[in-house]
N, C-alpha and C. Protein backbone atom coordinates (compact mmCIF):
# COMPACT_ATOMS: atom_id res chain seq x y z
N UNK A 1 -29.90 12.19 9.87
CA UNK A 1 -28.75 13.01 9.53
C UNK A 1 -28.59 13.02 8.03
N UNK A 2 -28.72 14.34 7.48
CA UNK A 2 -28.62 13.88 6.45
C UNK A 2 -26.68 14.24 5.47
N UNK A 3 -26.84 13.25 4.87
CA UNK A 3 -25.30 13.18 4.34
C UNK A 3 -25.26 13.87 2.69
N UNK A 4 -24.27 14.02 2.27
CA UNK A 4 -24.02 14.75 0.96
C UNK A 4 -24.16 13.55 0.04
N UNK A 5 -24.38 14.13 -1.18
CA UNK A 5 -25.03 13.31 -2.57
C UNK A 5 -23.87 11.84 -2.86
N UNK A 6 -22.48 12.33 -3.05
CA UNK A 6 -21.76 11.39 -2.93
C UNK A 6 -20.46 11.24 -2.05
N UNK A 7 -20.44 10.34 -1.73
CA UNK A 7 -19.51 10.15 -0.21
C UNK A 7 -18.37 8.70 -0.41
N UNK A 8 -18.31 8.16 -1.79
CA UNK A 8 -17.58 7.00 -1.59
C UNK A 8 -16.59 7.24 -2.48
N UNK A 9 -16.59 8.12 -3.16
CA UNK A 9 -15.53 8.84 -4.15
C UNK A 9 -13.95 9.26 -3.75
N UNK A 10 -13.02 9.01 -4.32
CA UNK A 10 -11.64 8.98 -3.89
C UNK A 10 -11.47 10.86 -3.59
N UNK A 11 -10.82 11.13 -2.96
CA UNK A 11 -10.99 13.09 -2.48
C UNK A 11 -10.51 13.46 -3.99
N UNK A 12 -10.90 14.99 -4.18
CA UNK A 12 -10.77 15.05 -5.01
C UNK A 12 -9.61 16.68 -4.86
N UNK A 13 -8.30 16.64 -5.19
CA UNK A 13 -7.87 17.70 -4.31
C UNK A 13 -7.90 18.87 -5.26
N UNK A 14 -8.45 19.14 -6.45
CA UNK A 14 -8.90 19.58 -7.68
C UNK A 14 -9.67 21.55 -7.24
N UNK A 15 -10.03 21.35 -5.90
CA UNK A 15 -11.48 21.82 -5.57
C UNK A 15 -10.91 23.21 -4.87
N UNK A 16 -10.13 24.29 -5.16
CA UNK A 16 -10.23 24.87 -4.31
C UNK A 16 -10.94 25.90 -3.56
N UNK A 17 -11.96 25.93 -4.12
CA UNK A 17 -13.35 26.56 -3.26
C UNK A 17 -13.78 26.00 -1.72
N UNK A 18 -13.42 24.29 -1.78
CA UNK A 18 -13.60 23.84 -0.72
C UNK A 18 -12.00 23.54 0.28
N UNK A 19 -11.03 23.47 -0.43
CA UNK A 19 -9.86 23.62 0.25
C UNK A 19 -9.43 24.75 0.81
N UNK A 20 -10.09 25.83 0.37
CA UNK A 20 -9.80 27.01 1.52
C UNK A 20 -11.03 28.16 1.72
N UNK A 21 -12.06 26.69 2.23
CA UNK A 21 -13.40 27.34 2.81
C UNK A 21 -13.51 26.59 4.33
N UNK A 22 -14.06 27.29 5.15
CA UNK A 22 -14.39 26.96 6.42
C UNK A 22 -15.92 26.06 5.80
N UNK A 23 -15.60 25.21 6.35
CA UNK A 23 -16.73 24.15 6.18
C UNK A 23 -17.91 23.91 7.12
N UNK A 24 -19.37 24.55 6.96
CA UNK A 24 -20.07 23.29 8.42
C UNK A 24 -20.34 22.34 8.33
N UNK A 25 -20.14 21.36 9.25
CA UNK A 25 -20.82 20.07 9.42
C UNK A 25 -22.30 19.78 9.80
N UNK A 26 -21.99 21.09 11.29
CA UNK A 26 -23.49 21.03 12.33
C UNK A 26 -23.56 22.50 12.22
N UNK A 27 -24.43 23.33 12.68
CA UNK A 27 -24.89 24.14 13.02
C UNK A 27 -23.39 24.89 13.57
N UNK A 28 -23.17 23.55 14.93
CA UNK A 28 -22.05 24.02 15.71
C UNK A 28 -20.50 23.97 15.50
N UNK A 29 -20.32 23.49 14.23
CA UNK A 29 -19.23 22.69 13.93
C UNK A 29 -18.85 22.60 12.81
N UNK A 30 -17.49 23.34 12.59
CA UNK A 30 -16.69 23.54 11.44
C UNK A 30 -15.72 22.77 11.19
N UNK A 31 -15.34 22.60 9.85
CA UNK A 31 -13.93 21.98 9.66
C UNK A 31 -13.49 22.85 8.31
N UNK A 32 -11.94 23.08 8.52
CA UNK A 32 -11.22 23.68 8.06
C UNK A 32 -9.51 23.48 7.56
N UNK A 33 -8.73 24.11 6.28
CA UNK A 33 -7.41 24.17 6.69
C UNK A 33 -6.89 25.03 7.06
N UNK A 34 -5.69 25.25 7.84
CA UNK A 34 -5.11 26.43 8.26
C UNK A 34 -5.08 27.83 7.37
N UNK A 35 -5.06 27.48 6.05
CA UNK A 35 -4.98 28.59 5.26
C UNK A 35 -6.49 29.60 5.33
N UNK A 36 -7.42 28.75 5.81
CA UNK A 36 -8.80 29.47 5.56
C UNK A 36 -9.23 30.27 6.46
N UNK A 37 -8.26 30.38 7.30
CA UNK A 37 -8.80 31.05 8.93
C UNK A 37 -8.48 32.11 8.52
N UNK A 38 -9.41 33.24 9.01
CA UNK A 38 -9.61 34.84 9.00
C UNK A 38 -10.61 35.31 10.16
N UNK A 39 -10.05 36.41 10.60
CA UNK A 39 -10.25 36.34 11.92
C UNK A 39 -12.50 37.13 11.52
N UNK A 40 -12.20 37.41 10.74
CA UNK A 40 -13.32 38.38 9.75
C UNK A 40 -14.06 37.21 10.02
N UNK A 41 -13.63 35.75 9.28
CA UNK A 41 -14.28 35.18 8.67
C UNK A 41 -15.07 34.44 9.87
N UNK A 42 -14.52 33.61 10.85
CA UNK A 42 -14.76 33.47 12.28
C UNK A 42 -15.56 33.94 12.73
N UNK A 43 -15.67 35.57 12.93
CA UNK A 43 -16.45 36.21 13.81
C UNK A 43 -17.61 36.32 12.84
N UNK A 44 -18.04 36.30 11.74
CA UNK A 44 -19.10 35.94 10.82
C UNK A 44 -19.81 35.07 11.09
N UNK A 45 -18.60 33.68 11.00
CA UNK A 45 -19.99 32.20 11.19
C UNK A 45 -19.95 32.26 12.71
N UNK A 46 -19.69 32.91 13.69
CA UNK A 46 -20.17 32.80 14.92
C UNK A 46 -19.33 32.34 15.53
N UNK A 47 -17.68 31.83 14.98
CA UNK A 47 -17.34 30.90 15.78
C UNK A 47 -15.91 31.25 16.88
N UNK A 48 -16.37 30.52 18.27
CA UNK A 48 -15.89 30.97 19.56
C UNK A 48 -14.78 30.08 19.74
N UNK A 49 -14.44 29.06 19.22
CA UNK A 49 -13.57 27.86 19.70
C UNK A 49 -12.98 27.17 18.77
N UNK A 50 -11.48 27.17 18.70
CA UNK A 50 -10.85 26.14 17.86
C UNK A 50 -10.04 25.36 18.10
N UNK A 51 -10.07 24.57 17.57
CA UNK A 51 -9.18 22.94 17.46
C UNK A 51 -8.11 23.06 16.54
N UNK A 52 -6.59 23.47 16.80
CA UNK A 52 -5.68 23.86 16.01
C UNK A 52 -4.93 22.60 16.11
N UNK A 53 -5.08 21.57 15.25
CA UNK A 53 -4.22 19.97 14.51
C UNK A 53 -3.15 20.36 14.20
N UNK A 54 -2.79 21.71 13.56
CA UNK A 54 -1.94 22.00 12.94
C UNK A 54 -0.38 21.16 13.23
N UNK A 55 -0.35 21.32 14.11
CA UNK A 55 1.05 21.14 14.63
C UNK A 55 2.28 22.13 14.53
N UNK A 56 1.94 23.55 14.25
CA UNK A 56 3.05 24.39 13.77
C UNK A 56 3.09 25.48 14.72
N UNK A 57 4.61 25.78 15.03
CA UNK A 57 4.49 26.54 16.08
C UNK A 57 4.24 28.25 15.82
N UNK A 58 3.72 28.28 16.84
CA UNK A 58 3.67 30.56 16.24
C UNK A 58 2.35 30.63 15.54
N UNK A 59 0.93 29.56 15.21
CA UNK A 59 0.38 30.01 14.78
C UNK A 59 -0.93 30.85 15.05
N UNK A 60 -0.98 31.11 14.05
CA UNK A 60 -2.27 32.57 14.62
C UNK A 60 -3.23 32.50 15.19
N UNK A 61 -3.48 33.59 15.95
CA UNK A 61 -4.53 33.38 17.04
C UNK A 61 -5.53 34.91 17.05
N UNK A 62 -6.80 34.48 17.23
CA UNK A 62 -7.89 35.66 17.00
C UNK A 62 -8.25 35.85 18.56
N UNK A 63 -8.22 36.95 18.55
CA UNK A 63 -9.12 37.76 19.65
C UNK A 63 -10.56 37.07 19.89
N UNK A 64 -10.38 37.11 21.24
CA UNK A 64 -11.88 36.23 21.55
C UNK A 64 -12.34 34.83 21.36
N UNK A 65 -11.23 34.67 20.89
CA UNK A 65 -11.54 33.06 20.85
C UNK A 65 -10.99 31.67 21.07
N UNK A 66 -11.70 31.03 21.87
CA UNK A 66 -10.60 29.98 22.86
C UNK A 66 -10.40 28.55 21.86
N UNK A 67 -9.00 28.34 22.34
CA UNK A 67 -8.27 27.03 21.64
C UNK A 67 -8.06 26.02 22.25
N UNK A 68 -7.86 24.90 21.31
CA UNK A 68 -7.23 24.06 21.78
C UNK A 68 -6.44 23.28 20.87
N UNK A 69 -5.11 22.94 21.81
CA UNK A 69 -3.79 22.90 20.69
C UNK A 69 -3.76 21.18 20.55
N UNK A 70 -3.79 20.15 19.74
CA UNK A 70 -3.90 19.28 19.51
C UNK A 70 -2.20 19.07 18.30
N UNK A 71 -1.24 18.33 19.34
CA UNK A 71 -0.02 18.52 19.02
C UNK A 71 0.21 16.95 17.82
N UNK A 72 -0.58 16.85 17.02
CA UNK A 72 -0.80 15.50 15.77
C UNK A 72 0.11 16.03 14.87
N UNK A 73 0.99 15.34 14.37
CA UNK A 73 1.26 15.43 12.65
C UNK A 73 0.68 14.26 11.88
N UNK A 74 0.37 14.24 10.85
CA UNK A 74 0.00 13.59 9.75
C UNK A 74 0.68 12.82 9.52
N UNK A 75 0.74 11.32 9.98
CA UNK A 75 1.64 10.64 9.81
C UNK A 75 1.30 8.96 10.75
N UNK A 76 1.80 8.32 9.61
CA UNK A 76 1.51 6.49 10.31
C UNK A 76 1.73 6.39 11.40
N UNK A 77 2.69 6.90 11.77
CA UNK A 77 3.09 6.88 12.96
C UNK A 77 2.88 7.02 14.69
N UNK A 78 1.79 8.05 14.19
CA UNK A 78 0.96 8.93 15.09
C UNK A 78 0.01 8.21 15.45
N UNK A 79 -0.45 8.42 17.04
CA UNK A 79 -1.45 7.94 17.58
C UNK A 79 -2.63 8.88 17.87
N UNK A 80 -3.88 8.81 17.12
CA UNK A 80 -4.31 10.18 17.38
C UNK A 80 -5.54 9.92 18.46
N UNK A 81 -6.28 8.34 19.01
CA UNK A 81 -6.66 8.29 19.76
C UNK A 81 -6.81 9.21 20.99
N UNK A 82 -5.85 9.38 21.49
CA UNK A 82 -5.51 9.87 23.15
C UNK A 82 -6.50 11.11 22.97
N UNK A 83 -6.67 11.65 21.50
CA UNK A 83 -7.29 13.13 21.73
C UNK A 83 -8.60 13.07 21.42
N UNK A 84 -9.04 12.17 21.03
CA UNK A 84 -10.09 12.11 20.29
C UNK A 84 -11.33 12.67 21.62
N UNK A 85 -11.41 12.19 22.95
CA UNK A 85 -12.55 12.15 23.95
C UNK A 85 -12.17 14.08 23.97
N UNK A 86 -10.93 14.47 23.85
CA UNK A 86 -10.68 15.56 24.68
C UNK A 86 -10.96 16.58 23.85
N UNK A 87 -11.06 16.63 22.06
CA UNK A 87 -11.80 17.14 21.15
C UNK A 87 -13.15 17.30 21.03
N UNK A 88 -14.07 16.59 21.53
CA UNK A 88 -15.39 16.17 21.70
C UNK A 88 -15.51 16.94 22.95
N UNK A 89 -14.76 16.99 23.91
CA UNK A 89 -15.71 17.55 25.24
C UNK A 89 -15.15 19.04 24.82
N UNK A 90 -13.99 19.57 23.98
CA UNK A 90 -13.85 21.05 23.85
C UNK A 90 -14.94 21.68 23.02
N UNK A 91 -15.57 20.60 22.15
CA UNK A 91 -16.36 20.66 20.83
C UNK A 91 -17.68 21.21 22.21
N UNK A 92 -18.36 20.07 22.48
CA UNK A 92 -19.42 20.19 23.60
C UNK A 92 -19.30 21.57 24.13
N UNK A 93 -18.51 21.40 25.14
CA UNK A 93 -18.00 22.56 25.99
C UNK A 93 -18.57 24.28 25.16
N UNK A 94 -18.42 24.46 23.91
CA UNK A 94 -18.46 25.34 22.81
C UNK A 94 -19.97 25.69 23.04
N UNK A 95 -20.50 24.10 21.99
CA UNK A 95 -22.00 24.17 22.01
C UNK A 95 -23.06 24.62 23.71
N UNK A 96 -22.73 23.93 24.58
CA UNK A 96 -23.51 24.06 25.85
C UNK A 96 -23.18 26.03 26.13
N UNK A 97 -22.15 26.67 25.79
CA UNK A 97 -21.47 28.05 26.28
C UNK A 97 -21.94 28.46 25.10
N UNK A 98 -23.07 28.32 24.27
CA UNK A 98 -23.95 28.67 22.60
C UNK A 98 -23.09 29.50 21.74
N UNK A 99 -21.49 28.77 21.88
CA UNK A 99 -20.50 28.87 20.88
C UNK A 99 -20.52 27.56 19.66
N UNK A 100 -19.50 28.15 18.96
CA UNK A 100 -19.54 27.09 17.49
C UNK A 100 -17.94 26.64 17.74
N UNK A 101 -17.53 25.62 16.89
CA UNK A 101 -16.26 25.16 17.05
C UNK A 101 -16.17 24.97 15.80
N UNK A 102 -14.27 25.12 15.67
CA UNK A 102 -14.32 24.32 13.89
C UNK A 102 -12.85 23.86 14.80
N UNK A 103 -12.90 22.77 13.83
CA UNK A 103 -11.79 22.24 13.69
C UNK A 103 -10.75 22.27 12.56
N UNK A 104 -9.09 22.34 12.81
CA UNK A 104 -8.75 22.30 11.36
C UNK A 104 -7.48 21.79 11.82
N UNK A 105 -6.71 21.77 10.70
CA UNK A 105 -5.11 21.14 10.43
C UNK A 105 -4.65 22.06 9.49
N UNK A 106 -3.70 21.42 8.55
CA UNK A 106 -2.67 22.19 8.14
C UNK A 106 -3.43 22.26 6.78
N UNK A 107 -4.35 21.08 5.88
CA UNK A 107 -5.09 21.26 4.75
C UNK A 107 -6.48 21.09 4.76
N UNK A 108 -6.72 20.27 5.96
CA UNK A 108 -8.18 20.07 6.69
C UNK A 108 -8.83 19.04 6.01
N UNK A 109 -7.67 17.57 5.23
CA UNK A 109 -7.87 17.01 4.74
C UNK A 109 -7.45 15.25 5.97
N UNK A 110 -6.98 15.29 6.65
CA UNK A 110 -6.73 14.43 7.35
C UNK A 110 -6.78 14.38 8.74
N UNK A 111 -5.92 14.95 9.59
CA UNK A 111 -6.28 15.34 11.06
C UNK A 111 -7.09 15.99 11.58
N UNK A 112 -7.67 16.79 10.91
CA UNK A 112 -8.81 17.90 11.45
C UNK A 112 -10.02 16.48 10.40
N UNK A 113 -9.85 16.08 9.58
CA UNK A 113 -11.10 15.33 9.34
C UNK A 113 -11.61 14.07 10.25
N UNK A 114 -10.60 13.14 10.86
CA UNK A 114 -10.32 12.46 11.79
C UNK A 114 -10.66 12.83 13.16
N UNK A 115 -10.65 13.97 13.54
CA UNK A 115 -11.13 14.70 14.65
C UNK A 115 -12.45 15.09 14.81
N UNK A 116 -13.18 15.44 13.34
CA UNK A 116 -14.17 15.71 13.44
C UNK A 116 -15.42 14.66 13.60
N UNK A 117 -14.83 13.58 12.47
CA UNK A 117 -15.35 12.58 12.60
C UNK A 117 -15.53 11.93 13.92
N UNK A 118 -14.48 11.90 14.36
CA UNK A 118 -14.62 10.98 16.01
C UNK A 118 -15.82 12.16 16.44
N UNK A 119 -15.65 13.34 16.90
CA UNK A 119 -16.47 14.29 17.99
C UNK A 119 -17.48 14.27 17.39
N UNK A 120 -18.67 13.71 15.91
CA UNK A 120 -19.89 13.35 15.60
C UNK A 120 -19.73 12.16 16.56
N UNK A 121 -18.99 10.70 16.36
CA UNK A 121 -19.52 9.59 16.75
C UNK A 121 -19.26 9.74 18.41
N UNK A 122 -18.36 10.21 19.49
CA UNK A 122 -18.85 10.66 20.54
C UNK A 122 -19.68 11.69 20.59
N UNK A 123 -20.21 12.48 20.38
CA UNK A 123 -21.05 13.82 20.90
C UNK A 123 -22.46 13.45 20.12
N UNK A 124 -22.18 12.50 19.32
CA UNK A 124 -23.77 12.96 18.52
C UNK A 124 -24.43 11.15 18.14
N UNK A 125 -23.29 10.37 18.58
CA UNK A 125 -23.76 9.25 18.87
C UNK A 125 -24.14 8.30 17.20
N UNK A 126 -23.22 9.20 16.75
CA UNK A 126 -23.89 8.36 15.45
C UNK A 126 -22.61 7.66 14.92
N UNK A 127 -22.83 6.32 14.05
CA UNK A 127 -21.67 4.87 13.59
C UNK A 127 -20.85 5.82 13.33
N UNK A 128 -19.14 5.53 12.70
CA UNK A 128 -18.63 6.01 12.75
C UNK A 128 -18.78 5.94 10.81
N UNK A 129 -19.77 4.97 10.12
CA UNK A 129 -19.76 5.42 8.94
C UNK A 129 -20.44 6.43 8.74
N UNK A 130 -21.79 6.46 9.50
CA UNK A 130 -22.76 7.99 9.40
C UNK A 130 -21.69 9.41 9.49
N UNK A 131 -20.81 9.16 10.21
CA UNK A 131 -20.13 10.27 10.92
C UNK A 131 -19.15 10.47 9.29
N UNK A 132 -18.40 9.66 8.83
CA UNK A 132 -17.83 9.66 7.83
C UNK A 132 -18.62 10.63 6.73
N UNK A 133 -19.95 9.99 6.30
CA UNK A 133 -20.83 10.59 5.39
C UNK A 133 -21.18 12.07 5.64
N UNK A 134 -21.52 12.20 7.17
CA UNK A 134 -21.08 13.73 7.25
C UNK A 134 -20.58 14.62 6.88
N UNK A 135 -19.67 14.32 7.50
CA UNK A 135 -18.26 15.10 7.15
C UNK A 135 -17.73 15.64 5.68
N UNK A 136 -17.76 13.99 4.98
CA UNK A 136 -17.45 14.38 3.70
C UNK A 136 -18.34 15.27 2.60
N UNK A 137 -19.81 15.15 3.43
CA UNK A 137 -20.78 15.70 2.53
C UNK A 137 -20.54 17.35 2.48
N UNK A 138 -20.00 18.14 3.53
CA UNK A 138 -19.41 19.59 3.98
C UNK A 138 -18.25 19.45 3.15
N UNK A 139 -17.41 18.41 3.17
CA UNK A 139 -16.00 18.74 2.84
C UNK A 139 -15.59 17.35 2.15
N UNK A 140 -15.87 17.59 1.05
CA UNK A 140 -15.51 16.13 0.33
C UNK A 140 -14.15 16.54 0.15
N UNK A 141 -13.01 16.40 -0.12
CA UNK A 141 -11.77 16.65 0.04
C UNK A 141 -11.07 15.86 1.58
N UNK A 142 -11.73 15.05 2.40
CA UNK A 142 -11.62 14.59 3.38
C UNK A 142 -10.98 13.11 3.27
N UNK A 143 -9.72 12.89 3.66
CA UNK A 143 -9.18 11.46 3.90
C UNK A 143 -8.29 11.60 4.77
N UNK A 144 -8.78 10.88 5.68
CA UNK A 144 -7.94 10.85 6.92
C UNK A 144 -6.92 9.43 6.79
N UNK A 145 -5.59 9.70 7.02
CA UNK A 145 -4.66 8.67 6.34
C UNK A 145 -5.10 6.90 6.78
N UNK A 146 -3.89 6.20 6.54
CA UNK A 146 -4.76 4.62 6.88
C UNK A 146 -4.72 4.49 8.50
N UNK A 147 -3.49 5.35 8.93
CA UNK A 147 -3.54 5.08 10.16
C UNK A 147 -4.47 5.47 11.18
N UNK A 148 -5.18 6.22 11.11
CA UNK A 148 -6.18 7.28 11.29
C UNK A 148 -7.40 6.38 11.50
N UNK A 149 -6.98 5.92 10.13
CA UNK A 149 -8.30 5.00 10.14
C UNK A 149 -8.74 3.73 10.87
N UNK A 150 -7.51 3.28 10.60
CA UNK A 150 -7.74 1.76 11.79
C UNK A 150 -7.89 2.36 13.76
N UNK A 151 -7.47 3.32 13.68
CA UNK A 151 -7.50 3.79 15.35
C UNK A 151 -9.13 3.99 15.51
N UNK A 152 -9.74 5.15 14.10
CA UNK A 152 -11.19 5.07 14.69
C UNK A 152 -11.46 3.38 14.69
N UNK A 153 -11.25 2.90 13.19
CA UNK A 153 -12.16 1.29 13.58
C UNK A 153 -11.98 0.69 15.10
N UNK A 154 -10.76 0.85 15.17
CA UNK A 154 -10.65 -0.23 16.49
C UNK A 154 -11.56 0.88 17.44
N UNK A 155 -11.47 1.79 17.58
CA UNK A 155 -12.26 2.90 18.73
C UNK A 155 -13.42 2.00 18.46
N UNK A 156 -14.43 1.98 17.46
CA UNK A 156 -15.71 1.91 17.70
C UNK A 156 -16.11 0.40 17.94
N UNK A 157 -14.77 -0.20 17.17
CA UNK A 157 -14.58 -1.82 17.55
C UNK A 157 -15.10 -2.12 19.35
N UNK A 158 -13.75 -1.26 19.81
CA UNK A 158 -14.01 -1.55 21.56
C UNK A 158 -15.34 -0.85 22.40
N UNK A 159 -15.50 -0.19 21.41
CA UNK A 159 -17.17 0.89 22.61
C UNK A 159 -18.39 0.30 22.17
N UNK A 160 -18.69 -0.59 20.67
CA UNK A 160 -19.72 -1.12 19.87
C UNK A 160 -19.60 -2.48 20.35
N UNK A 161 -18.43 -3.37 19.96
CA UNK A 161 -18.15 -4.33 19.79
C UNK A 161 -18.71 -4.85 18.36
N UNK A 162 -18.37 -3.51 17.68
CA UNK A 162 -18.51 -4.05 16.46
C UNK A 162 -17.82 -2.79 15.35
N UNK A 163 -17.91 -2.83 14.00
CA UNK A 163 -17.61 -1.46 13.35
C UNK A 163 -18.26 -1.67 12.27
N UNK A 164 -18.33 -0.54 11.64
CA UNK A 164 -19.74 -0.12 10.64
C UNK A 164 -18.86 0.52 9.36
N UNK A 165 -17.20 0.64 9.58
CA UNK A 165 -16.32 0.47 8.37
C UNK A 165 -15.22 -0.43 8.37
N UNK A 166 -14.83 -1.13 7.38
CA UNK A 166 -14.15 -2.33 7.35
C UNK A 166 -12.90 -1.35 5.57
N UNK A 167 -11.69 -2.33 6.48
CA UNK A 167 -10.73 -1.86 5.43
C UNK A 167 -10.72 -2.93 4.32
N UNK A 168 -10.37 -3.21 2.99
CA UNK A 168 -10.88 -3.50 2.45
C UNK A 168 -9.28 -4.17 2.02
N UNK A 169 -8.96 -5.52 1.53
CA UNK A 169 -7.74 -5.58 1.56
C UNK A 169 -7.63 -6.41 0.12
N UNK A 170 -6.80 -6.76 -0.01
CA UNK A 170 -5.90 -7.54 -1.23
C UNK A 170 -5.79 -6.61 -2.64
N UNK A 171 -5.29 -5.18 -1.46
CA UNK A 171 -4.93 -4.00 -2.76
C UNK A 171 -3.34 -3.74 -2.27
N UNK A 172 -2.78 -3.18 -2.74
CA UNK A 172 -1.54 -2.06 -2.66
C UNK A 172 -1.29 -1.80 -0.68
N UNK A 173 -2.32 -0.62 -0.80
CA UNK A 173 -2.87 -0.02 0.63
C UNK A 173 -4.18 -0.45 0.59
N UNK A 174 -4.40 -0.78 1.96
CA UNK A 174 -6.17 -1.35 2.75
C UNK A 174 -6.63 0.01 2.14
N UNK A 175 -8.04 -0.14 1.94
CA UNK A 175 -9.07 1.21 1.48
C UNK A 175 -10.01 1.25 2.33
N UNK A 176 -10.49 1.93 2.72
CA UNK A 176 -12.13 2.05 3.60
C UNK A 176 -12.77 2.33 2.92
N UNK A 177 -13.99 0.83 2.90
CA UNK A 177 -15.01 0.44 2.08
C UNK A 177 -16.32 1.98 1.74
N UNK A 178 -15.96 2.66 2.62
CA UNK A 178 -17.12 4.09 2.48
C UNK A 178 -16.13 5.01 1.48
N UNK A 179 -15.16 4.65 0.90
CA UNK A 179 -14.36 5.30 -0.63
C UNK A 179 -14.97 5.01 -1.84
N UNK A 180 -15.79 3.60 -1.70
CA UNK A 180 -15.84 2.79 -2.66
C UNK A 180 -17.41 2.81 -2.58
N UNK A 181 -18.02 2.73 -1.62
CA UNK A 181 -19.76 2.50 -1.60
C UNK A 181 -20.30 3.77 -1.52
N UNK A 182 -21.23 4.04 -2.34
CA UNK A 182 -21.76 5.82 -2.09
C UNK A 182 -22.55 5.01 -0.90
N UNK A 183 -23.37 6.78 -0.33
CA UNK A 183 -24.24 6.66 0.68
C UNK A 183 -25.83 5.69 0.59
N UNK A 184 -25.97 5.44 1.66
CA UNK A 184 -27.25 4.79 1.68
C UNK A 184 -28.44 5.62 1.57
N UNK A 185 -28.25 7.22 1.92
CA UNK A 185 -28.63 7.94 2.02
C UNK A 185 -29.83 8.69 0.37
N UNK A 186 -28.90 9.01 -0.33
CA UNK A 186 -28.67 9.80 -0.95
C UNK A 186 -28.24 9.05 -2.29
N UNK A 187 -29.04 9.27 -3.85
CA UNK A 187 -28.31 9.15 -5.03
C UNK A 187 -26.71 9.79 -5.41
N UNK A 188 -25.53 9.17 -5.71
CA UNK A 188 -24.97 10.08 -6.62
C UNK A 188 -25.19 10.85 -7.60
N UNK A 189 -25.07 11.67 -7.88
CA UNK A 189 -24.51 12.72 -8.85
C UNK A 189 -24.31 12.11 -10.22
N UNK A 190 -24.73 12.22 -11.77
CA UNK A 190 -24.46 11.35 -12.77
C UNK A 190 -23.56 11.38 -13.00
N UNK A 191 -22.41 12.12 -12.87
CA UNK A 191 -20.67 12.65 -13.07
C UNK A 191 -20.06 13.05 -12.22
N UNK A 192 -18.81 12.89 -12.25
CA UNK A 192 -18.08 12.97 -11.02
C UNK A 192 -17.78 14.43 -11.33
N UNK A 193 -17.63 14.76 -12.79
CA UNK A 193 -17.17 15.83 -13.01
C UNK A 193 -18.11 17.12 -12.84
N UNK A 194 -19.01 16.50 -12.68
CA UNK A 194 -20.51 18.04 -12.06
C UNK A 194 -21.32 17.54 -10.41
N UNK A 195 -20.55 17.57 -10.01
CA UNK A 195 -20.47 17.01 -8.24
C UNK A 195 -21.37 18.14 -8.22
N UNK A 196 -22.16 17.45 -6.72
CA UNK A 196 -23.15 18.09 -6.04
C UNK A 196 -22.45 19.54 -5.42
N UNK A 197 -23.19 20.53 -4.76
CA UNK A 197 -22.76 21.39 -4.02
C UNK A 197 -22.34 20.69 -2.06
N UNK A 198 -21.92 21.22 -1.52
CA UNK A 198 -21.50 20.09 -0.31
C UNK A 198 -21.44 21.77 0.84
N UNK A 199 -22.08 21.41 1.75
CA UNK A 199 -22.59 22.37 2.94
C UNK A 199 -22.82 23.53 2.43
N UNK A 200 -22.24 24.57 3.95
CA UNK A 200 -22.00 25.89 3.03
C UNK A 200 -20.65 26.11 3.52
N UNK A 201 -20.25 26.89 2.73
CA UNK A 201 -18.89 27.40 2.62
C UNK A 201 -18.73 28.66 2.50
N UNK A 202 -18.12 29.29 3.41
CA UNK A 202 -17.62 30.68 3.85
C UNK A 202 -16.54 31.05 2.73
């Protein structure tokens, strides 16, 4: 799998080419924020199925193409587990019916990144740091909050019996150590300030 140039870098919310671009991950699989959806733009990259995080009511809906409403807000509070298996089999469901899926939220920086991430490490079987490196490599602008984060660890904690990201502590807020370590993959970039290009973007 291959991952984007740098992946351990704090988001950078600077970017808006990638904050209101439909992102791929896979072939089959988008991530997005609410602002980027066009119904134009959709029926372009092919795509049949969405994952609306949003949480907002009344929002827009395209002809021809099936949803699913994932009722999360962004917030500690929130448990986003419960959805994670049921994102993955809508994701599947897409691919096997030789549709595409994207996923998104309200900036496509936290809940829709969290979502996507999990439906790589169920559907495609890969750690949940590979899945991380993914993601961010399409859409570096990606941080899924702390709470977010300890639900995947413990997820892959209980299905692995082990985890492949660790929070990193005796700061302010815990950090996840894949903020801080680039990829294993892949050199960084000599500057942060002339970043690689990251998927494609609609």
């Amino acid at each position: 799998m291959n991952a984007g140039k740098l992946v351990g870098h704090p988001p950078q919310l600077n970017r808006p080419s990638t904050l209101f671009s439909i992102c791929e991950v896979l072939p089959h699989l988008f991530i997005a924020g609410y602002a980027s959806l066009e119904e134009s733009k959709l029926h372009q990259l092919g795509i049949t199925h969405c994952v609306d995080a949003t949480n907002i009511p009344n929002t827009k809906r395209f002809h021809g193409i099936e949803y699913l409403f994932v009722p999360i807000d962004d917030s500690l509070m929130v448990d986003a587990t419960k959805y994670f298996q049921g994102v993955a089999d809508f994701v599947r469901g897409a691919k096997q019916k030789g549709g595409k899926a994207v996923i998104y939220c309200a900036a496509g920086i936290s809940r829709a990144a969290t979502l996507t991430i999990m439906t790589l490490v169920i559907n495609e079987g890969l750690a949940l740091r590979e899945a991380y490196y993914t993601v961010v490599s399409a859409r570096p602008i990606i941080a899924p909050n702390l709470a977010f984060w300890r639900q995947m660890i413990a997820w892959e904690d209980e299905k692995n019996g082990k985890t492949t990201v660790h929070l990193l502590k005796g700061m302010r807020t815990p950090v996840p150590d894949v903020y801080l370590k680039k990829s294993d993959y892949m050199p960084p970039p000599e500057t942060w300030e002339a970043p690689p290009k990251y998927g494609k973007k609609i």
